[in-house]
N, C-alpha and C. Protein backbone atom coordinates (compact mmCIF):
# COMPACT_ATOMS: atom_id res chain seq x y z
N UNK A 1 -3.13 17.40 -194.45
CA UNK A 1 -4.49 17.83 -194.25
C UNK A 1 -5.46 16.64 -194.26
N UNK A 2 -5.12 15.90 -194.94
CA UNK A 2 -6.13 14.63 -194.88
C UNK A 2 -6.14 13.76 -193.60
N UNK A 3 -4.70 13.92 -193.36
CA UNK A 3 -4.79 13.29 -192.20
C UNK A 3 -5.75 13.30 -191.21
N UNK A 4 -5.92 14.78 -190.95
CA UNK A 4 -6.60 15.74 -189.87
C UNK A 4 -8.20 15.26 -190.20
N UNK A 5 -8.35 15.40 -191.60
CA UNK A 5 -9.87 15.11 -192.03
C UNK A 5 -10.11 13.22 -191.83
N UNK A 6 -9.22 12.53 -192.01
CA UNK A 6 -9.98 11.47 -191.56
C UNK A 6 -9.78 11.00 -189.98
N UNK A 7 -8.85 11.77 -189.14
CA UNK A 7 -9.12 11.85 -187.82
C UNK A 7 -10.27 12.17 -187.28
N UNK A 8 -10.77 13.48 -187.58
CA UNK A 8 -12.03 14.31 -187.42
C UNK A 8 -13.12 13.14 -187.68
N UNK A 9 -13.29 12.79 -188.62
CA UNK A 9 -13.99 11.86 -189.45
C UNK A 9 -14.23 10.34 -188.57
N UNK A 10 -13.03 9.89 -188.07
CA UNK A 10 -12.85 9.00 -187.29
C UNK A 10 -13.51 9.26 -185.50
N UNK A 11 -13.13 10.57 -185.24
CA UNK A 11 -13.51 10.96 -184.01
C UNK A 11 -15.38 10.62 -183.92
N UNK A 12 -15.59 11.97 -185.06
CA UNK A 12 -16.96 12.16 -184.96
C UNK A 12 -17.68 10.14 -185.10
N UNK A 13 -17.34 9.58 -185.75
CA UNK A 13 -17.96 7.99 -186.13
C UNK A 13 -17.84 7.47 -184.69
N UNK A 14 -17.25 7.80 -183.65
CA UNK A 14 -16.39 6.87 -182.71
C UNK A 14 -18.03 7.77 -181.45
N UNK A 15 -18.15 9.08 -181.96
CA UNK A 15 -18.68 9.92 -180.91
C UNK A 15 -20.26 9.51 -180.88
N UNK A 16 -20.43 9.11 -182.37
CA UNK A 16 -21.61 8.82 -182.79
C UNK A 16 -22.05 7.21 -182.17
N UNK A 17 -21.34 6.15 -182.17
CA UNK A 17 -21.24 4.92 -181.32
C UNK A 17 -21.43 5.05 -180.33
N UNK A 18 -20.91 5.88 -179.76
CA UNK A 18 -21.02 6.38 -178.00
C UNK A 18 -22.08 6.73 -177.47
N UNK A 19 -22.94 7.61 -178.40
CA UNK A 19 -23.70 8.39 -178.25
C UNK A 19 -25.50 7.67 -178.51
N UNK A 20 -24.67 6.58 -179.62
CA UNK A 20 -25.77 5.51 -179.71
C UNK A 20 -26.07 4.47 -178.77
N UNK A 21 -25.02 3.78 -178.06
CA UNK A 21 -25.34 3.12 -177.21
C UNK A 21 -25.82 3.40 -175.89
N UNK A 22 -25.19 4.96 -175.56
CA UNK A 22 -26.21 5.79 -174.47
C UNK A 22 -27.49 5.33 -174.73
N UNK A 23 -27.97 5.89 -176.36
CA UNK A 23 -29.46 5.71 -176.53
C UNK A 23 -30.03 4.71 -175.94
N UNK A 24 -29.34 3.35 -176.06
CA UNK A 24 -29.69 1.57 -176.07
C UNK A 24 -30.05 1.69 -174.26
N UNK A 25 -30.10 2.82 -173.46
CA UNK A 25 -30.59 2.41 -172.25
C UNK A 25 -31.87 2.79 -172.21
N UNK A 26 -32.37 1.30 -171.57
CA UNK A 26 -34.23 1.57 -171.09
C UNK A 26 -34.42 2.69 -169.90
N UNK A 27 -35.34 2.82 -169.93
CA UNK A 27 -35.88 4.17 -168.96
C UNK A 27 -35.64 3.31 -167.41
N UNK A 28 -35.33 3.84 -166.64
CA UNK A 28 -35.57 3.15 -165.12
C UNK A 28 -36.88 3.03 -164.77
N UNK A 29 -36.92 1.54 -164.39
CA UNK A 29 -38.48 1.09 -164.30
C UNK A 29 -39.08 0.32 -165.21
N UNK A 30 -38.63 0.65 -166.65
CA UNK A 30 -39.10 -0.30 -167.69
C UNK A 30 -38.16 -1.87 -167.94
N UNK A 31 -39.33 -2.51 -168.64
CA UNK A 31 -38.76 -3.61 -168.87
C UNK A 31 -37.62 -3.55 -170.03
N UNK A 32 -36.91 -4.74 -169.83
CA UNK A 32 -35.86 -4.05 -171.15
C UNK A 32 -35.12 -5.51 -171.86
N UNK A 33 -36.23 -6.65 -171.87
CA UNK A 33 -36.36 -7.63 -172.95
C UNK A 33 -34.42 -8.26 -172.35
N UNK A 34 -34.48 -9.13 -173.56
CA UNK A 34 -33.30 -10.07 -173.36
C UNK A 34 -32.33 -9.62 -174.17
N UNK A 35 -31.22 -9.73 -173.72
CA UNK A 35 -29.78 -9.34 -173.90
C UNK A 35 -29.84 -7.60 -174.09
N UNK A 36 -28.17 -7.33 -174.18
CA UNK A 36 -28.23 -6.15 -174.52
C UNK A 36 -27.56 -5.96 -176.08
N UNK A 37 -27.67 -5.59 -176.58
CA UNK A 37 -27.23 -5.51 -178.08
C UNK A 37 -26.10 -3.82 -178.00
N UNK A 38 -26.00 -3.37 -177.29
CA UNK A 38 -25.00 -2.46 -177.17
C UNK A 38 -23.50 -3.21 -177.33
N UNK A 39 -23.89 -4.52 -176.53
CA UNK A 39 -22.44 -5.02 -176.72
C UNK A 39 -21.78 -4.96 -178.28
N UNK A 40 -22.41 -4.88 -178.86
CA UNK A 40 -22.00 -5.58 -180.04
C UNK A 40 -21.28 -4.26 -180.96
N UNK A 41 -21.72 -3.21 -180.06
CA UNK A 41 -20.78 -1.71 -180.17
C UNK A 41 -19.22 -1.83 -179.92
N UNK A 42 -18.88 -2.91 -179.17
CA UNK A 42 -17.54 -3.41 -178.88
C UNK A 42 -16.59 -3.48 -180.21
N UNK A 43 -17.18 -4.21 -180.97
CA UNK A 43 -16.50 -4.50 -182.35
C UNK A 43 -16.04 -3.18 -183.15
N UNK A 44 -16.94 -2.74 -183.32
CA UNK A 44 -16.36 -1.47 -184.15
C UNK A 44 -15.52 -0.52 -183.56
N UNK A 45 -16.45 -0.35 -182.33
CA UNK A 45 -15.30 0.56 -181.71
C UNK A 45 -14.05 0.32 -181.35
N UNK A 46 -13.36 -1.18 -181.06
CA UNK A 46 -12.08 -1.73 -181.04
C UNK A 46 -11.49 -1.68 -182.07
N UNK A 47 -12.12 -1.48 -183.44
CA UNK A 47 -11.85 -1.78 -184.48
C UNK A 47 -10.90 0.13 -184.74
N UNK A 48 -12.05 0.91 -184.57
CA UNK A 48 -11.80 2.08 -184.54
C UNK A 48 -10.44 3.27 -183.31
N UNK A 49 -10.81 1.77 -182.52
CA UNK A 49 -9.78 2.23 -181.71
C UNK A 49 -7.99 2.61 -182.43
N UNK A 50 -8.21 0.78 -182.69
CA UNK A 50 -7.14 0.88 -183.60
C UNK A 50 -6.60 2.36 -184.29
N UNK A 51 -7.74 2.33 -185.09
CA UNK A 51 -7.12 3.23 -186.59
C UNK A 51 -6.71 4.42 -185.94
N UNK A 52 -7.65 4.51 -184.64
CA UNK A 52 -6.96 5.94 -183.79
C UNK A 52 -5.77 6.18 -183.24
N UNK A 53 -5.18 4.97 -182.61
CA UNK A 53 -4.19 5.10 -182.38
C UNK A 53 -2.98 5.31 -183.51
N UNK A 54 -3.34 4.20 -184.52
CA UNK A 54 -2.37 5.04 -185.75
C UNK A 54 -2.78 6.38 -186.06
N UNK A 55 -3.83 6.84 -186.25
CA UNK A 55 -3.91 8.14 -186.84
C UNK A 55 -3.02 9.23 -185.49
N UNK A 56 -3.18 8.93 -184.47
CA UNK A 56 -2.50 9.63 -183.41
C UNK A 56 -1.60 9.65 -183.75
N UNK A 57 -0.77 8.18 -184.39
CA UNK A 57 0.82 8.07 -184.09
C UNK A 57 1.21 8.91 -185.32
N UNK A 58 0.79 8.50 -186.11
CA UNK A 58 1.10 9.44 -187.67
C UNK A 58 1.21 10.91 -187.20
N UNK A 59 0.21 11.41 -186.73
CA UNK A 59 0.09 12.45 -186.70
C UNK A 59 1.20 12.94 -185.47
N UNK A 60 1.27 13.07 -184.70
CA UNK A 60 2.04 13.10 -183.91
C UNK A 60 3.58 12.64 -183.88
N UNK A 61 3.97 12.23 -184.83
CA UNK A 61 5.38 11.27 -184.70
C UNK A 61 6.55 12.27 -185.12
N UNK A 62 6.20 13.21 -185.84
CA UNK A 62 7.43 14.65 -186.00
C UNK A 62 7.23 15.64 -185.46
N UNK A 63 6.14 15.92 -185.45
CA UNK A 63 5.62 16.82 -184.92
C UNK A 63 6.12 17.72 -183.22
N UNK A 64 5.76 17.08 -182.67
CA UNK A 64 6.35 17.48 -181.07
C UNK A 64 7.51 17.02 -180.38
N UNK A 65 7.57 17.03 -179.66
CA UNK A 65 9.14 17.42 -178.68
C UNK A 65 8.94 16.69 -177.84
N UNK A 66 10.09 15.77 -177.22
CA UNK A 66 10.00 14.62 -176.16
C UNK A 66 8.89 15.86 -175.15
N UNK A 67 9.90 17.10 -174.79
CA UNK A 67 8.91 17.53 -173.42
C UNK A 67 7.58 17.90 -173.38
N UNK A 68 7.14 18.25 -174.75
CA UNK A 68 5.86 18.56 -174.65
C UNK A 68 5.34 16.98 -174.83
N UNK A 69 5.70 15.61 -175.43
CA UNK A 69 5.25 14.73 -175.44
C UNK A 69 4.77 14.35 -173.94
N UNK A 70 5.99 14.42 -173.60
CA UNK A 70 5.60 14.16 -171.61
C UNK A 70 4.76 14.58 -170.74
N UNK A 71 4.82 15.91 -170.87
CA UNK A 71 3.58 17.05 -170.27
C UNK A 71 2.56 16.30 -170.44
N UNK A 72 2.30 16.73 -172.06
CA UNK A 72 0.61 15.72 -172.47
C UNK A 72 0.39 14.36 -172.05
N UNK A 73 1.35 13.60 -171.90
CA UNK A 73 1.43 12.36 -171.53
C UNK A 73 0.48 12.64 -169.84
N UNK A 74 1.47 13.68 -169.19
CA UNK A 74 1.15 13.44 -167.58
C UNK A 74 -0.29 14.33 -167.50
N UNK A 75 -0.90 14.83 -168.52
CA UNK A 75 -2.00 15.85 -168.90
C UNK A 75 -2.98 14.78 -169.02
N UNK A 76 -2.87 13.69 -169.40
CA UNK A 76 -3.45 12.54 -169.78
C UNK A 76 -4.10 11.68 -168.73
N UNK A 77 -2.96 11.21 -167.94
CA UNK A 77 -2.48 10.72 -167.03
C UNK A 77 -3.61 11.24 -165.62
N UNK A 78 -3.44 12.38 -165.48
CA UNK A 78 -4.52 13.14 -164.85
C UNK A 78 -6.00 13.38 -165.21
N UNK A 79 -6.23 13.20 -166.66
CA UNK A 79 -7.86 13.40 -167.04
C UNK A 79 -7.73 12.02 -166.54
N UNK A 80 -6.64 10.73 -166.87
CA UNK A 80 -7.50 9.73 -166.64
C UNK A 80 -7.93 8.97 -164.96
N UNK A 81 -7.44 9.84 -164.28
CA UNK A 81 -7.70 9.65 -162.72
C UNK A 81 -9.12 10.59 -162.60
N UNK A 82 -9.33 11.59 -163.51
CA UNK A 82 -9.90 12.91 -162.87
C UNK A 82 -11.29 11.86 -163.24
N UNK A 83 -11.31 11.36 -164.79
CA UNK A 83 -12.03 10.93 -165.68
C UNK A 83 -12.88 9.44 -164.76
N UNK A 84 -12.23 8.90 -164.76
CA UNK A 84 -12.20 7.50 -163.67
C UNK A 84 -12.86 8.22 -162.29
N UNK A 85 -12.65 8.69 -162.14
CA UNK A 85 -13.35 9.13 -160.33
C UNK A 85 -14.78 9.80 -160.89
N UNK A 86 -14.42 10.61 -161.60
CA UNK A 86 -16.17 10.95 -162.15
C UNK A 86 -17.02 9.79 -162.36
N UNK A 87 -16.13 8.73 -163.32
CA UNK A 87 -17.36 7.44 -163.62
C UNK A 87 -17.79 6.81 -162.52
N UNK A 88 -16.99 6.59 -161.79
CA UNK A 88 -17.28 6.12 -160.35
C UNK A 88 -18.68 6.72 -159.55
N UNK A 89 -18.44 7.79 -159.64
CA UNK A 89 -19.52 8.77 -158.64
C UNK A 89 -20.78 8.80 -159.24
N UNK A 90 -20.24 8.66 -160.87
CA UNK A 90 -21.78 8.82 -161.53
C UNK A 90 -22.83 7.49 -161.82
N UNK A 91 -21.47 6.30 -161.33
CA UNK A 91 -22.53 5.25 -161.55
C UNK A 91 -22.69 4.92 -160.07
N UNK A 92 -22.48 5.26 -158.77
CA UNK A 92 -22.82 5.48 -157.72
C UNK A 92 -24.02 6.08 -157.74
N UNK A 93 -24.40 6.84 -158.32
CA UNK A 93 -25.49 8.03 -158.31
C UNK A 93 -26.54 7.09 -158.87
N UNK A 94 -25.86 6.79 -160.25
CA UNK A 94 -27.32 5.98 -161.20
C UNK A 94 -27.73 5.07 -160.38
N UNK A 95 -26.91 4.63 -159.52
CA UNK A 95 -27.57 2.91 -158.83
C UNK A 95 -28.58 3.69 -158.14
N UNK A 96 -28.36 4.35 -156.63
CA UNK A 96 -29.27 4.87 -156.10
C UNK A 96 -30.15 5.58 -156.73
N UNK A 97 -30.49 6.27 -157.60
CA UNK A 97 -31.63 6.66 -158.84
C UNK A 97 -32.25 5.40 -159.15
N UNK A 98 -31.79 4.83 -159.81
CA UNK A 98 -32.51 2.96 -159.57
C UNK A 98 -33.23 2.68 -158.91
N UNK A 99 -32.86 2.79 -157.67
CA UNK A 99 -33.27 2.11 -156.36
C UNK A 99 -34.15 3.07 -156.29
N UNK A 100 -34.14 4.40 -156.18
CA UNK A 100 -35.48 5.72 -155.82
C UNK A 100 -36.16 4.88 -156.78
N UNK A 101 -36.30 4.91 -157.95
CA UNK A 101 -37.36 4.48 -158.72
C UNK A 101 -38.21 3.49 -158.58
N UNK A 102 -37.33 2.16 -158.33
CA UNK A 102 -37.83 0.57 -158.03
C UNK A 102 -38.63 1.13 -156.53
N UNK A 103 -38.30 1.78 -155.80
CA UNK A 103 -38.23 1.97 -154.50
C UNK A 103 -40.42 2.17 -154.60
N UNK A 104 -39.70 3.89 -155.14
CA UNK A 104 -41.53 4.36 -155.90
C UNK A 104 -42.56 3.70 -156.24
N UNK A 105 -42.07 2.69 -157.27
CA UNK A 105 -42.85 1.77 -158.03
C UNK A 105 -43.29 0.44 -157.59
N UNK A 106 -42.50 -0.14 -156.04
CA UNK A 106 -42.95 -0.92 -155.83
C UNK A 106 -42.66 -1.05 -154.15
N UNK A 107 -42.46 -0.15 -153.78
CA UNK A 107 -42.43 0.75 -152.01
C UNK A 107 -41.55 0.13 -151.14
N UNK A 108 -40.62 -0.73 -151.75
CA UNK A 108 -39.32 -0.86 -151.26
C UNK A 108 -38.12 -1.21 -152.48
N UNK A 109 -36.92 -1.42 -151.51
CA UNK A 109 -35.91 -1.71 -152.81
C UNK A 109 -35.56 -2.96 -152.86
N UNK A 110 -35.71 -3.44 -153.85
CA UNK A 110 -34.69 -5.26 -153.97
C UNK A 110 -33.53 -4.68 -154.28
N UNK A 111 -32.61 -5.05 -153.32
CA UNK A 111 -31.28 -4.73 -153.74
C UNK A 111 -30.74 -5.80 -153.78
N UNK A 112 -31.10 -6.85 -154.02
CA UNK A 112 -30.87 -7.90 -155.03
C UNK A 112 -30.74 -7.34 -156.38
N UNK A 113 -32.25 -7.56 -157.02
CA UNK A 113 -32.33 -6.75 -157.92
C UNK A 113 -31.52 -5.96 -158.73
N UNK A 114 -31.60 -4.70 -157.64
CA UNK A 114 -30.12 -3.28 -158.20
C UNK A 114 -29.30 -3.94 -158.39
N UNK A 115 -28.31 -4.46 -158.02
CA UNK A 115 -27.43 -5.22 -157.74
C UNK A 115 -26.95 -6.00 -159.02
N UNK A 116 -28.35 -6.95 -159.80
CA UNK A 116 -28.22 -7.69 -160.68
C UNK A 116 -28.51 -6.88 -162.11
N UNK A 117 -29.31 -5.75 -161.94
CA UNK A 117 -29.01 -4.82 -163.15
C UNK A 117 -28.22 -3.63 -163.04
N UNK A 118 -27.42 -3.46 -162.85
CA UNK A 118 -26.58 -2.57 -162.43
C UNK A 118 -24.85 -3.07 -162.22
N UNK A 119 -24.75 -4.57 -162.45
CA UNK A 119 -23.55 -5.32 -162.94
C UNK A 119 -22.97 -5.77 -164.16
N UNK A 120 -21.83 -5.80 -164.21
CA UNK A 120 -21.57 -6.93 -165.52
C UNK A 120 -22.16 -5.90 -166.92
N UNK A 121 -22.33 -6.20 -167.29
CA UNK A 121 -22.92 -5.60 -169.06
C UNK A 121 -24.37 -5.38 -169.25
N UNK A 122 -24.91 -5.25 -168.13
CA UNK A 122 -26.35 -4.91 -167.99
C UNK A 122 -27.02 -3.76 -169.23
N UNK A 123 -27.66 -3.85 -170.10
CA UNK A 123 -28.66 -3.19 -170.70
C UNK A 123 -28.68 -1.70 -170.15
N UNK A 124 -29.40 -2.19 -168.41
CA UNK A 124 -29.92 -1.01 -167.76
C UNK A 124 -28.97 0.42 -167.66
N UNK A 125 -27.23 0.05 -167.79
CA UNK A 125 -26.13 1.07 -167.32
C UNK A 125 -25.62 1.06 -168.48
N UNK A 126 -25.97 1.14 -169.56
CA UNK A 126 -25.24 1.27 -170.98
C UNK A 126 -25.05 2.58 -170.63
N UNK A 127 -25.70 3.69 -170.12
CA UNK A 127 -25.50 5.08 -170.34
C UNK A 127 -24.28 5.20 -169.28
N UNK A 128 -23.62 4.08 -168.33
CA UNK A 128 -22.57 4.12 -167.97
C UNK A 128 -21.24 4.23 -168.59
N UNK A 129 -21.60 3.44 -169.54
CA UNK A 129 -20.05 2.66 -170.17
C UNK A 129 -20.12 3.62 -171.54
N UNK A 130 -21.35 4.21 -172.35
CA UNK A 130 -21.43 5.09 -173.48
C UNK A 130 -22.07 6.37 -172.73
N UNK A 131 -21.18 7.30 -172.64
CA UNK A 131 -21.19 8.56 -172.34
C UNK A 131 -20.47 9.55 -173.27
N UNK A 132 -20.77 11.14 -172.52
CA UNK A 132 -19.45 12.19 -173.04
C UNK A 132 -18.00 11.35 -172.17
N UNK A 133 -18.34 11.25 -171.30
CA UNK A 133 -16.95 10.69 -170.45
C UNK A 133 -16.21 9.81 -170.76
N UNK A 134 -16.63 8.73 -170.73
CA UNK A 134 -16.23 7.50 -171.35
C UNK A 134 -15.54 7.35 -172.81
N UNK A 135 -16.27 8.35 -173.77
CA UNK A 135 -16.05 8.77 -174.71
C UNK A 135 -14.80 9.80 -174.91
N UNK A 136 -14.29 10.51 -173.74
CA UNK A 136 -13.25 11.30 -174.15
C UNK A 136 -12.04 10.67 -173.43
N UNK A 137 -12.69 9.37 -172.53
CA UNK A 137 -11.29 8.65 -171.86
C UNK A 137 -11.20 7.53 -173.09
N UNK A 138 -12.20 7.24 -173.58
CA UNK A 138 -11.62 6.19 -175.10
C UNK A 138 -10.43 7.12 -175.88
N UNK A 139 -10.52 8.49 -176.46
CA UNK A 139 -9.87 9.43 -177.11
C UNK A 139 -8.50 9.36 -176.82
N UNK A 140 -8.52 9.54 -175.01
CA UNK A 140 -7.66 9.88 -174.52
C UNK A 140 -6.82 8.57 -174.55
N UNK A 141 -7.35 7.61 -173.81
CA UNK A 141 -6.30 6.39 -174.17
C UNK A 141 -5.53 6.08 -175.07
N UNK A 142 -6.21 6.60 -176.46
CA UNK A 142 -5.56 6.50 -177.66
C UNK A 142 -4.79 6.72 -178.01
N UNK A 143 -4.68 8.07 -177.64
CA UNK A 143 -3.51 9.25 -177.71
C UNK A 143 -2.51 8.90 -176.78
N UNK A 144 -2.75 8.86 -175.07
CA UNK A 144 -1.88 8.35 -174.78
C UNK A 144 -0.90 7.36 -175.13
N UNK A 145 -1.40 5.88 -175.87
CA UNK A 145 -1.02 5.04 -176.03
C UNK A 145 0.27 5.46 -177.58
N UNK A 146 -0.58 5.84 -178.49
CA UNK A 146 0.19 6.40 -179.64
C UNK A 146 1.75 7.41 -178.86
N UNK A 147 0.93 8.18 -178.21
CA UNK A 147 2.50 9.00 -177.63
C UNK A 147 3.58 8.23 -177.10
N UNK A 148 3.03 7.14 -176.30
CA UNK A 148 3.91 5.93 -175.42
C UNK A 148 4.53 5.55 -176.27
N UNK A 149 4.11 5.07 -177.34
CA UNK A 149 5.03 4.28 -178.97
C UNK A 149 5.98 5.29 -179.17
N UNK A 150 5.12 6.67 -179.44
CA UNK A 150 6.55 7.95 -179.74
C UNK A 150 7.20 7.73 -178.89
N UNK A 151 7.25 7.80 -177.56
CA UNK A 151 8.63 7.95 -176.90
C UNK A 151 9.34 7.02 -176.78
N UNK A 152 9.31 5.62 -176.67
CA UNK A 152 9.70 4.64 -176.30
C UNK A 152 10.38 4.64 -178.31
N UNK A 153 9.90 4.98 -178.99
CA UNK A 153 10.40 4.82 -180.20
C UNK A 153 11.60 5.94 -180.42
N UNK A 154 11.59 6.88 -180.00
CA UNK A 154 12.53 8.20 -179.94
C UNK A 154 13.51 7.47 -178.74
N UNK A 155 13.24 6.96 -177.86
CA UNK A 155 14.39 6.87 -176.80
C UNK A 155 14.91 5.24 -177.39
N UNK A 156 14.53 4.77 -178.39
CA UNK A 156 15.08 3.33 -178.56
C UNK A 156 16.31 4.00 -179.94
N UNK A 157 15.59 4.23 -180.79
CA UNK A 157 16.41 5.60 -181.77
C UNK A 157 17.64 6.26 -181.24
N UNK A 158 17.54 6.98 -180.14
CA UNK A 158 18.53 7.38 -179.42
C UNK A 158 19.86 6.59 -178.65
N UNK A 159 18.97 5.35 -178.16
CA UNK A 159 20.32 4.40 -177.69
C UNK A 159 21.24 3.18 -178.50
N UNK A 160 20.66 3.86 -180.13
CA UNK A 160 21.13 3.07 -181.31
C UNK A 160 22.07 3.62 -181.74
């Protein structure tokens, strides 16, 4: 049971990071000062990554059955194509939202500009990289990755 509670515990801290660095984006149109300090969300959350993947593996390591391991594996496998094509479209979308805005505010677009906030680790697309989405393909990686150890650990077991 504890397990479960400092998973939960771990999730919600991981959801809350996510959810904070969304915050860390300026409004489109505003200025948004030097550097971005979201980066620095990197640390913990790598940090947290970690413990997730053990808490996955723990949790998971008697528990289920090569085939249901696999299923979920290829269950995975698919959010993370489904997951990935959404981010795509949605930061497709944000750029051109950008550009409407800059467009409004100053009656054409530098797409220079877009271009240069809208790359790389920009401030302006934090709500890219910290989302619900992003946030449940971090989860998911985790899990995947922990299951990959199960099987590769069950099929090394087996040819011993």
């Amino acid at each position: 049971m504890k397990k479960v509670l400092y998973l939960l515990l771990n999730l919600v801290v991981i959801f809350l990071l996510f959810m904070f660095g969304n915050g860390m984006t300026p409004r489109p149109g505003s200025s948004s000062g030097n550097g971005n300090p979201a980066i620095l969300l990197f640390v913990p959350l790598g940090i947290l990554f970690i413990v997730l993947v053990v808490q996955w593996f723990n949790l998971t390591k008697k528990r289920a059955h090569i085939k249901v391991t696999i299923i979920t594996l290829l269950v995975l496998v698919c959010h993370f194509i489904a997951g990935f094509y959404y981010q795509v479209a949605s930061y497709r979308k944000y750029r051109d939202y950008l550009a409407e805005v800059h467009a409004e505010q100053f009656g054409s677009v530098d797409w220079e500009y877009i271009n240069s906030i809208t790359s790389g680790l920009s401030i302006h697309i934090n709500n890219q990289y910290f989302n619900w989405n992003t946030c449940f393909l971090f989860v998911s990686f985790s899990m995947f990755i922990a299951l990959m150890i199960n099987v590769i650990k069950l099929r090394t077991e087996k040819q011993l």
